[in-house]
N, C-alpha and C. Protein backbone atom coordinates (compact mmCIF):
# COMPACT_ATOMS: atom_id res chain seq x y z
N UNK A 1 20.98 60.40 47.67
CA UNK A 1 20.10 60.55 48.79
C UNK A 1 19.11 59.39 48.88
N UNK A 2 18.23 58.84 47.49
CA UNK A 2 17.86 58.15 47.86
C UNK A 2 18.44 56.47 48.16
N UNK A 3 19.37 56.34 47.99
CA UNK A 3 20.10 55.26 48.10
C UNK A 3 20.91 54.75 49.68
N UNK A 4 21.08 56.45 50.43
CA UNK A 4 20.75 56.43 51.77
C UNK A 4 19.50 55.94 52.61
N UNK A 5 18.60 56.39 51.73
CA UNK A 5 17.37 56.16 52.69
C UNK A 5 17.14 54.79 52.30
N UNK A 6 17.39 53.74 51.50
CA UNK A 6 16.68 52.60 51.19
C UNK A 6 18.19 51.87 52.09
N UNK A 7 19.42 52.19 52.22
CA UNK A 7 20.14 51.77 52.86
C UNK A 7 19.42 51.78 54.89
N UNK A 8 18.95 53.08 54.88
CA UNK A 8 18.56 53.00 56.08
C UNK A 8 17.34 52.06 56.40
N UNK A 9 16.19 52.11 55.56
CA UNK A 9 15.02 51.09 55.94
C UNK A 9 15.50 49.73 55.33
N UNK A 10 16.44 49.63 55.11
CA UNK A 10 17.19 48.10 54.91
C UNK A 10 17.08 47.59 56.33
N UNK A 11 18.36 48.52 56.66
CA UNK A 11 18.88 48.16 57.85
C UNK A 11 18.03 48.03 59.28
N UNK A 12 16.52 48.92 58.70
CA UNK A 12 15.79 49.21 60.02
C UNK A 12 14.57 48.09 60.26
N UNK A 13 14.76 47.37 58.72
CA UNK A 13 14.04 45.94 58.60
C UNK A 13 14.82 44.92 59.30
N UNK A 14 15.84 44.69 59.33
CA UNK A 14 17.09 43.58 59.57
C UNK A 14 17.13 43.70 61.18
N UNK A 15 16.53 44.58 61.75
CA UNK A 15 16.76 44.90 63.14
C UNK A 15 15.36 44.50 64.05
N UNK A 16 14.66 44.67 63.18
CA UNK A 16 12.78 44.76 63.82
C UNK A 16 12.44 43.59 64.45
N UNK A 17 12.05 43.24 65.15
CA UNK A 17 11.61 42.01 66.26
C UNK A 17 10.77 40.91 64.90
N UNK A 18 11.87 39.98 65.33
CA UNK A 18 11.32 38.78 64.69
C UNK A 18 10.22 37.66 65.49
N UNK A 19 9.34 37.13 64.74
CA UNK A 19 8.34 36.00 64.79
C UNK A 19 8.46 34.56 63.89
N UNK A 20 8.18 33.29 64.22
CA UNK A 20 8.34 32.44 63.39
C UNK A 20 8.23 30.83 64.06
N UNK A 21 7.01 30.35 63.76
CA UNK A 21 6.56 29.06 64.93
C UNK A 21 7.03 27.84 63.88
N UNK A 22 7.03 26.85 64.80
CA UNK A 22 8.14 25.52 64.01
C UNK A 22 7.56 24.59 64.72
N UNK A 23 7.04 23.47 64.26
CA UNK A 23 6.33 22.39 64.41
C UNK A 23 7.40 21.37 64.83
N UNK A 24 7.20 20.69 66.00
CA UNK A 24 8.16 19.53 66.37
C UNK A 24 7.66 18.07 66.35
N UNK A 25 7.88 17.71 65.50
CA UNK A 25 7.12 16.57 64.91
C UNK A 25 8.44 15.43 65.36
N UNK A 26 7.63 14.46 66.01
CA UNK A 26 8.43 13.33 66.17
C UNK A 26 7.52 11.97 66.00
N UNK A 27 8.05 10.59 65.90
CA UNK A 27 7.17 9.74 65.67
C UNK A 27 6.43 9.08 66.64
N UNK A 28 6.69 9.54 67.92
CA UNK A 28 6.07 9.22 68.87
C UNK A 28 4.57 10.22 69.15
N UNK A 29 4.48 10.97 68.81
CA UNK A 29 3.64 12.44 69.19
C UNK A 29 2.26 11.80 69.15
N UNK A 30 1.98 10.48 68.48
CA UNK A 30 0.18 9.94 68.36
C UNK A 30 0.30 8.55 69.88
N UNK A 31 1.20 8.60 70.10
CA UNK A 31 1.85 7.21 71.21
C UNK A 31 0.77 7.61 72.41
N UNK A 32 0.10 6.90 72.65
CA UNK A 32 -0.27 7.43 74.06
C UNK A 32 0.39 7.37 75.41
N UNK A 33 0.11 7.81 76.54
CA UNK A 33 0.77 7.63 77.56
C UNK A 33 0.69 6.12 78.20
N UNK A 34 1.54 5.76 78.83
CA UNK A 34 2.12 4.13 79.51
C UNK A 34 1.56 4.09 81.11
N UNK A 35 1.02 3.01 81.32
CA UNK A 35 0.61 3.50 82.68
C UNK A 35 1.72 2.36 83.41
N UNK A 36 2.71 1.93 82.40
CA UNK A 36 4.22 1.87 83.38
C UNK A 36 4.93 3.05 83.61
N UNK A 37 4.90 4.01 83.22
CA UNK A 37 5.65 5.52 83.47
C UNK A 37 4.74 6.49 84.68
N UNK A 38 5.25 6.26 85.89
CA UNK A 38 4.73 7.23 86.30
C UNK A 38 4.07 8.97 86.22
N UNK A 39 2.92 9.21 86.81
CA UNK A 39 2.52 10.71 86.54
C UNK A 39 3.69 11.95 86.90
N UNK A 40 4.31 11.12 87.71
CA UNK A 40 5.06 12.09 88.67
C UNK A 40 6.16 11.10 89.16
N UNK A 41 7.50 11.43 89.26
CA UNK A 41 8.87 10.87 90.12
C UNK A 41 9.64 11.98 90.38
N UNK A 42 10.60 11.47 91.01
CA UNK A 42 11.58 12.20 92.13
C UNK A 42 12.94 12.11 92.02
N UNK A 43 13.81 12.64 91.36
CA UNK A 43 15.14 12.32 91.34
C UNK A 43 15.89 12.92 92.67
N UNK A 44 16.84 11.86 93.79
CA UNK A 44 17.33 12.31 94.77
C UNK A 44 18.33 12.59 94.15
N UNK A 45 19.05 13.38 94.85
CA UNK A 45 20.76 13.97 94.20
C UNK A 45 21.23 15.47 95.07
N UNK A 46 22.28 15.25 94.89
CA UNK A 46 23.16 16.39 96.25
C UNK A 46 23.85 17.57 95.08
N UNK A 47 24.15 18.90 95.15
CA UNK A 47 25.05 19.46 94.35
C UNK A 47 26.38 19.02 94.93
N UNK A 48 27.23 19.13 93.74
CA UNK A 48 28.72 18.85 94.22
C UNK A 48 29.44 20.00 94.25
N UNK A 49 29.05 20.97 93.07
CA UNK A 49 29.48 22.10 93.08
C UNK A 49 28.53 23.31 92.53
N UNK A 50 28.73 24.60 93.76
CA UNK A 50 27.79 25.81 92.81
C UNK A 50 28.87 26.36 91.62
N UNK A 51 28.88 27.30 90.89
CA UNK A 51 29.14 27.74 89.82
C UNK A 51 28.73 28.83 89.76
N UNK A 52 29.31 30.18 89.26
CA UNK A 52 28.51 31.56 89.21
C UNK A 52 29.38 31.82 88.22
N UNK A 53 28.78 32.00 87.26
CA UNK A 53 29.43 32.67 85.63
C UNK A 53 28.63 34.07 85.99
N UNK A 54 29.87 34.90 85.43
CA UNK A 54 30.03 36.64 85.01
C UNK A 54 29.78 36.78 83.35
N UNK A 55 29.31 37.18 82.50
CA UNK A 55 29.45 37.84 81.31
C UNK A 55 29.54 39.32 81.37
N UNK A 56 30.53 39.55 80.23
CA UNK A 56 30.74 41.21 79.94
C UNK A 56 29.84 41.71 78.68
N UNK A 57 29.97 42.82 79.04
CA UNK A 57 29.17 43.89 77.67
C UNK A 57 29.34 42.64 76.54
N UNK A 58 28.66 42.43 75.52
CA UNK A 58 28.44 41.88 74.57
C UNK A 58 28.39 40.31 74.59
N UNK A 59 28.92 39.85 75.21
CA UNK A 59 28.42 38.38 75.19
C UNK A 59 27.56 37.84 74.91
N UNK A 60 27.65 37.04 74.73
CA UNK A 60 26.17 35.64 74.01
C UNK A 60 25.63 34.76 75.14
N UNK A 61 24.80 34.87 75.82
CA UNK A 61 24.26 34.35 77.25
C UNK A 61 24.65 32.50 77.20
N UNK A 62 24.09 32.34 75.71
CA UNK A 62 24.58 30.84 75.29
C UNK A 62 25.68 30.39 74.82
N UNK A 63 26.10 30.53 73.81
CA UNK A 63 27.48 30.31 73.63
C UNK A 63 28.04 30.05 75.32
N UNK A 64 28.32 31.42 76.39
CA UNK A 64 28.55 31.78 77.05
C UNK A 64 28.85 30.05 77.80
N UNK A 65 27.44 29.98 78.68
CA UNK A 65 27.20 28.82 79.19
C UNK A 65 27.14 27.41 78.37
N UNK A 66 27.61 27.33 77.42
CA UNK A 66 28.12 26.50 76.46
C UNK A 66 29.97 25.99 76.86
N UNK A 67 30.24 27.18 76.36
CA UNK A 67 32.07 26.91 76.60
C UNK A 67 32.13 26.49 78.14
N UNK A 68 31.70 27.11 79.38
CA UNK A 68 31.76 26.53 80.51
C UNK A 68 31.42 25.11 80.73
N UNK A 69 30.40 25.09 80.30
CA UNK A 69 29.56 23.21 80.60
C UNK A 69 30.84 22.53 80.21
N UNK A 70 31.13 23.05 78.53
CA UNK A 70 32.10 22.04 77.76
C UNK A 70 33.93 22.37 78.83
N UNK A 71 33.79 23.49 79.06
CA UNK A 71 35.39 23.52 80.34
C UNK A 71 34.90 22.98 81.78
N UNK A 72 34.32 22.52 82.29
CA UNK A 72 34.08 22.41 83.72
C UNK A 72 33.59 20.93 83.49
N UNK A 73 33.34 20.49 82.14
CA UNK A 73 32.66 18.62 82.04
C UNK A 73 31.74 18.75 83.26
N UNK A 74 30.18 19.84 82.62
CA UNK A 74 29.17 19.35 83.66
C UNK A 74 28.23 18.49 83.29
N UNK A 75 28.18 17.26 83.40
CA UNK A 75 26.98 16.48 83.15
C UNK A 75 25.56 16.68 83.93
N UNK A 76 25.48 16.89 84.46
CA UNK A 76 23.85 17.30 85.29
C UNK A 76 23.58 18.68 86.31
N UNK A 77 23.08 19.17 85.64
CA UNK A 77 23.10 20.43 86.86
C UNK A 77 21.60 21.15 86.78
N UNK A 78 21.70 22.26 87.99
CA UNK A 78 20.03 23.00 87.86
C UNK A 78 20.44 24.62 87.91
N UNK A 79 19.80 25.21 86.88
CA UNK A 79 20.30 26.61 86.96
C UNK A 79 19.15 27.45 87.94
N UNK A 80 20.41 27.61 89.09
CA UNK A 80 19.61 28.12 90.24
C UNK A 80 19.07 30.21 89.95
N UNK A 81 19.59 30.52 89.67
CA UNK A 81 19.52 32.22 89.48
C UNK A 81 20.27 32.84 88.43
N UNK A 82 19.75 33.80 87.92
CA UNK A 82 20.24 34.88 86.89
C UNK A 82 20.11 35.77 87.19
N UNK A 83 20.38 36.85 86.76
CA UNK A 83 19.92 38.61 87.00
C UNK A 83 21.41 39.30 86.09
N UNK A 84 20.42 40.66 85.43
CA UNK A 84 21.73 41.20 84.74
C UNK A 84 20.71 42.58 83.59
N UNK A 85 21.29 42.60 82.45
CA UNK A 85 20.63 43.39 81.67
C UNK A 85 21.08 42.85 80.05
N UNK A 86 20.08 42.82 78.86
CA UNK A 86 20.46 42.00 77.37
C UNK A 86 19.89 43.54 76.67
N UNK A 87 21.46 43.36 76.02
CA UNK A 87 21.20 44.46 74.71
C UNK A 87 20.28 44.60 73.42
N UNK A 88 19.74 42.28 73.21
CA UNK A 88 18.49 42.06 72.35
C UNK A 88 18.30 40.79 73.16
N UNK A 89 17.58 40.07 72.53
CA UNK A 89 17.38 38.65 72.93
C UNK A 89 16.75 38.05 71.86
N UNK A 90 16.68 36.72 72.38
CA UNK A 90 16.36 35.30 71.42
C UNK A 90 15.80 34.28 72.24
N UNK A 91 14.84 33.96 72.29
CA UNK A 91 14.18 33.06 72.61
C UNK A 91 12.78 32.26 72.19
N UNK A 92 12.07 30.54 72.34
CA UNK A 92 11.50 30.55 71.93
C UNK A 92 9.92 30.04 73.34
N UNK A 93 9.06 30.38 72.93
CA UNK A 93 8.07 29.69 73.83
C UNK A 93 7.11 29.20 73.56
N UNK A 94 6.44 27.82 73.99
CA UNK A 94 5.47 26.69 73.71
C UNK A 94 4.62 27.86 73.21
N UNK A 95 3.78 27.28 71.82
CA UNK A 95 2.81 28.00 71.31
C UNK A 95 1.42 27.49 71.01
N UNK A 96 1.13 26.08 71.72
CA UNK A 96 0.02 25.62 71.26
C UNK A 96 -0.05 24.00 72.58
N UNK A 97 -1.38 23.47 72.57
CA UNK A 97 -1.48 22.56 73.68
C UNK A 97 -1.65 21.51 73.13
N UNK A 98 -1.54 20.42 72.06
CA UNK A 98 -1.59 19.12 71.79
C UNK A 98 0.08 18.86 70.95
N UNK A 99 -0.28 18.09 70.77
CA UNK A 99 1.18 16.97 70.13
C UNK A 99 0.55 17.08 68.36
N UNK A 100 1.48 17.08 67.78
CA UNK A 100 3.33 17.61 67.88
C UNK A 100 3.11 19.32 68.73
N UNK A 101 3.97 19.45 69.25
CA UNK A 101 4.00 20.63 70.26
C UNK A 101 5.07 21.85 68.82
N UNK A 102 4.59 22.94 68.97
CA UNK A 102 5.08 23.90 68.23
C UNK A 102 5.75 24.84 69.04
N UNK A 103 6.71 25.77 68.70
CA UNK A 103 7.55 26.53 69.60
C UNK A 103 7.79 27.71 68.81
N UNK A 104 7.46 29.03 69.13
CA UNK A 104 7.41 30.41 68.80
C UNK A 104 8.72 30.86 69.33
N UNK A 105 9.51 31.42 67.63
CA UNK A 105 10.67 31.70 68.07
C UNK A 105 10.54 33.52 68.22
N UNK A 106 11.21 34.10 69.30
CA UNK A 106 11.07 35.56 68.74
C UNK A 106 12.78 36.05 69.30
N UNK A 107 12.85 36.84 68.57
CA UNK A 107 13.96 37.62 68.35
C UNK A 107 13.90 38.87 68.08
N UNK A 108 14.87 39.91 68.97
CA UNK A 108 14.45 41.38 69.09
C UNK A 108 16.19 41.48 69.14
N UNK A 109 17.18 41.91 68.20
CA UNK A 109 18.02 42.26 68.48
C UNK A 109 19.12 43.36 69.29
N UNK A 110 17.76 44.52 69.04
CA UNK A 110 17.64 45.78 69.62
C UNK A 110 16.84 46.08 70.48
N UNK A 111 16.51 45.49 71.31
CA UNK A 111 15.30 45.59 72.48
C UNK A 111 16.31 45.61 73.60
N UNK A 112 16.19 46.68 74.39
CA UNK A 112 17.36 46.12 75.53
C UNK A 112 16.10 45.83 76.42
N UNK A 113 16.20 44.67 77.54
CA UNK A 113 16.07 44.28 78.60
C UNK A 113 16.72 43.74 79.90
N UNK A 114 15.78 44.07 80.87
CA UNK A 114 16.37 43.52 82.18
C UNK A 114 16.13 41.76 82.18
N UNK A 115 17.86 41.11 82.71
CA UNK A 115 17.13 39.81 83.12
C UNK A 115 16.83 39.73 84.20
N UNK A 116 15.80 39.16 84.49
CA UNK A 116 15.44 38.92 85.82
C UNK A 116 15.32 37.63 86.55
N UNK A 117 15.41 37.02 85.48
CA UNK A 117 15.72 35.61 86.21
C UNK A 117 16.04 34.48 85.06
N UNK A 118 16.91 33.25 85.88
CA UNK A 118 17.47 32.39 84.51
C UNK A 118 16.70 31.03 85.32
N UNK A 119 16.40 29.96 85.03
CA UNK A 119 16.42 28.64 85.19
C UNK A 119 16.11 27.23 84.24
N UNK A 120 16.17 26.23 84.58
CA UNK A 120 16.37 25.29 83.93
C UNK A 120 17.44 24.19 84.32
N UNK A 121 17.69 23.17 82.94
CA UNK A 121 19.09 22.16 83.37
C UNK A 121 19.64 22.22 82.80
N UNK A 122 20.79 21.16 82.94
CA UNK A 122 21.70 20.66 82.45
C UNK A 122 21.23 19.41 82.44
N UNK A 123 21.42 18.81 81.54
CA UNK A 123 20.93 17.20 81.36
C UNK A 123 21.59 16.24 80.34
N UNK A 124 22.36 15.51 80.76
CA UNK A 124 23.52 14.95 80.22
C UNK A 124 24.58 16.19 78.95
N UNK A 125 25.19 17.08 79.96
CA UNK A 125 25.47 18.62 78.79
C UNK A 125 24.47 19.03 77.75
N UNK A 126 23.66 18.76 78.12
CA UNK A 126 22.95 19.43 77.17
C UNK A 126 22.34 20.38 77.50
N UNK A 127 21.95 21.69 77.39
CA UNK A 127 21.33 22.89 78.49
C UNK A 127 19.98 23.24 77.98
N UNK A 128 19.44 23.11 78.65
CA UNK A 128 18.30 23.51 79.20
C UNK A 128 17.49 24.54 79.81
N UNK A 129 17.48 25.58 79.23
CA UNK A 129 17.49 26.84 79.97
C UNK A 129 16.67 28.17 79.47
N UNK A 130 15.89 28.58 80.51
CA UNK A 130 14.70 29.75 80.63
C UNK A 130 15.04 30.96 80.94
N UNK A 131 14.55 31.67 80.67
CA UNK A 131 14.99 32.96 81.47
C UNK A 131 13.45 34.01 81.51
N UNK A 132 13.87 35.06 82.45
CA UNK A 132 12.70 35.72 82.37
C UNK A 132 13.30 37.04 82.24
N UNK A 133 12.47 37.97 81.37
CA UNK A 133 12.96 39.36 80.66
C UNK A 133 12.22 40.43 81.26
N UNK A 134 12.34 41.40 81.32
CA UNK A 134 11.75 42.55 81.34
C UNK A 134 11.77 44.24 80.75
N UNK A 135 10.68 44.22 80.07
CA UNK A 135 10.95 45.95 80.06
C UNK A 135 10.21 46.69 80.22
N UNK A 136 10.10 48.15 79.85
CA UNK A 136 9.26 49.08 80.73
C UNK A 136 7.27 48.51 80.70
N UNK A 137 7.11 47.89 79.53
CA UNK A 137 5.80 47.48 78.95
C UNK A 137 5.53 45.91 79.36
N UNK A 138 6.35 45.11 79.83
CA UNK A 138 5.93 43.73 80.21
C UNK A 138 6.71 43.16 80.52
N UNK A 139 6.74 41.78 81.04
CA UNK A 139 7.67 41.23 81.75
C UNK A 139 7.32 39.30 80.87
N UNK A 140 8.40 38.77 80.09
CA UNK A 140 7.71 37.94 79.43
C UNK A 140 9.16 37.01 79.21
N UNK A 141 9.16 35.36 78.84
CA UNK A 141 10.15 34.84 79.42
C UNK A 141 10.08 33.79 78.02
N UNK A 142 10.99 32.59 77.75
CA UNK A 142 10.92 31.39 77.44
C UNK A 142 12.85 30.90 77.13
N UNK A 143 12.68 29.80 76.20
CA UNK A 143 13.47 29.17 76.15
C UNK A 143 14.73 29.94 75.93
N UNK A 144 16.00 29.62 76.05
CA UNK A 144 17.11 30.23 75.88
C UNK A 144 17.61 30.37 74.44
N UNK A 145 17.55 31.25 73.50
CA UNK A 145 18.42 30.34 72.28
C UNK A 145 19.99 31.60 72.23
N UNK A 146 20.16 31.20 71.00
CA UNK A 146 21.97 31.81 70.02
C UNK A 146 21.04 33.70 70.68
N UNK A 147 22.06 34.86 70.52
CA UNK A 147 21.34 36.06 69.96
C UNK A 147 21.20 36.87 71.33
N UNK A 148 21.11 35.97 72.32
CA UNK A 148 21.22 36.91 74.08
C UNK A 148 22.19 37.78 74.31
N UNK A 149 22.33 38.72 73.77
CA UNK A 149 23.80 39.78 74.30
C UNK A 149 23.33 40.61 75.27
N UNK A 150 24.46 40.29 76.31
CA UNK A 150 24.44 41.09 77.67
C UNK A 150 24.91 42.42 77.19
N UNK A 151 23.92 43.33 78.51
CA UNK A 151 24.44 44.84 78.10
C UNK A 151 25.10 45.33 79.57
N UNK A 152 25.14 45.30 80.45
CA UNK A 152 25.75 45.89 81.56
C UNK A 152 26.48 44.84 81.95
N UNK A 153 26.06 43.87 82.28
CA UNK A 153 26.76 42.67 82.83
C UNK A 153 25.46 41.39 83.06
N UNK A 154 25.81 39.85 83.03
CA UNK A 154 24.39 39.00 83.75
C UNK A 154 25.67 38.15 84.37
N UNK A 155 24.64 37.71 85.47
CA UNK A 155 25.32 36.79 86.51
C UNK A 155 24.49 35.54 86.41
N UNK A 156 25.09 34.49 86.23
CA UNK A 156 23.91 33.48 86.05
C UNK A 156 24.94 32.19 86.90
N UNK A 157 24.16 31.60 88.03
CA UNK A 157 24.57 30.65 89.34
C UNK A 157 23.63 28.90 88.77
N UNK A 158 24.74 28.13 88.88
CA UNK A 158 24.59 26.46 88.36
C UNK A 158 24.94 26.04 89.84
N UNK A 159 23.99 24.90 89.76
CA UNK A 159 24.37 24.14 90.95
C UNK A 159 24.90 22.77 90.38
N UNK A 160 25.84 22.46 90.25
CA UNK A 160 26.29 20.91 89.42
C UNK A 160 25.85 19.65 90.31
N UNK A 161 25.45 19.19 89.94
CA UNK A 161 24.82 17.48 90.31
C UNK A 161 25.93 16.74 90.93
N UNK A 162 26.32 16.01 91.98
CA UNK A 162 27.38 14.82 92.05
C UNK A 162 27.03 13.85 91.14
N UNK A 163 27.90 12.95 90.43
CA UNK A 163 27.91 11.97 89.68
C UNK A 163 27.08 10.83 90.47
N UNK A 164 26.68 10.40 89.38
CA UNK A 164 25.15 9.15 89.56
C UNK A 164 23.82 9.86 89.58
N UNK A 165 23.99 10.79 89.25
CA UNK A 165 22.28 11.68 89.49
C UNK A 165 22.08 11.23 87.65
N UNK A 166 20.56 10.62 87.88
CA UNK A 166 20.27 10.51 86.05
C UNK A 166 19.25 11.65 86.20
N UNK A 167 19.16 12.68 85.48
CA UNK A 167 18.07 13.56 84.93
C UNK A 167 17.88 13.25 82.99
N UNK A 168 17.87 11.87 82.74
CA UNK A 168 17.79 11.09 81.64
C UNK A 168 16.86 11.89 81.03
N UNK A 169 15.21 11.84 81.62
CA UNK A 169 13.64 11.59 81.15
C UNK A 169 13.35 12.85 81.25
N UNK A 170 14.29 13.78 82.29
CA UNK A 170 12.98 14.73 82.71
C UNK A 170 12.94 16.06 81.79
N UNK A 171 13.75 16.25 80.27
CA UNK A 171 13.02 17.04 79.72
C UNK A 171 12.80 16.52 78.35
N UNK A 172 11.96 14.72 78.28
CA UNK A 172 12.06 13.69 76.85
C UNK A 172 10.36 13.99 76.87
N UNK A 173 9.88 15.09 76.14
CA UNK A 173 8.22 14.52 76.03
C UNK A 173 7.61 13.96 75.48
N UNK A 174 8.45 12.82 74.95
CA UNK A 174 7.89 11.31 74.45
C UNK A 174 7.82 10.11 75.71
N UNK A 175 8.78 10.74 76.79
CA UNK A 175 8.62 9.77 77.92
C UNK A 175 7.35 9.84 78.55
N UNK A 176 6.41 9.08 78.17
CA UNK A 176 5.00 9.46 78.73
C UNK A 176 4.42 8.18 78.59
């Protein structure tokens, strides 16, 4: 009996909403800003193609949009909409306002939520991507990571870039 119960608060530890902030230290972070780099620019560019990925019960939101980018060869795109429901989630969000910038990871494996919305890029395949959550107590959002399992279904819509669009700089925050 008791070997049940320490099996159960094992398991009920391994499940409990995780916390854990990570310092992003790069060698630029003391560099000041260039007053050859503009405050603000404009990348023109047309979509070539929309995109609407389906996931089923259990899927990995990332992975997910991973294997597509890597089957469809998308080099630049903007993730226009999401909506759906996650059985846990994983994500991390800015946790502090100077350089080196730190990022709060949290993870709730067992939390189901509504998504309510996805955005972000694609930027040379590399993804880029937000989402916003909800449940009965708050409505709270950040970066995409591994650990997103869909529970009813999520629909998440890419608009792909035509070729020659550079979105090089726009998520480098050393470009400054």
């Amino acid at each position: 009996m008791k070997f049940l119960l320490f099996l159960a608060f094992a398991a009920a530890l391994v499940a409990q909403e995780t916390r854990r902030e990570q310092t992003n230290r790069t060698a630029d972070d003391a560099k000041p800003s260039s007053s050859k780099i503009p405050d603000v620019y404009a990348v023109d560019g047309q979509f070539d193609r929309v995109i609407t990925l389906r996931f089923k019960f259990g899927a990995d939101l990332l992975a997910g949009i991973e294997k597509i980018v890597a089957e469809k060869k998308i080099k630049n795109a903007v993730f226009l909409s999401g909506a759906g429901s996650l059985r846990g989630y994983h994500l991390h969000q800015v946790s502090n306002r100077d350089l080196p910038s730190k990022n709060m990871f949290e993870k709730d494996p067992t939390a189901p939520a509504d998504l309510i919305s996805v955005n972000g890029y694609i930027i040379d395949g590399k993804i880029h991507c937000h989402m916003t959550l909800a449940t009965p107590d708050k409505a709270f959002g950040g970066h995409l990571e591994p650990g997103s399992e869909v529970f009813t279904f999520a629909i998440i819509t890419i608009g792909v870039m035509k070729d020659g669009v550079d979105f090089t700089h726009l998520d480098d925050k050393n470009y400054r």
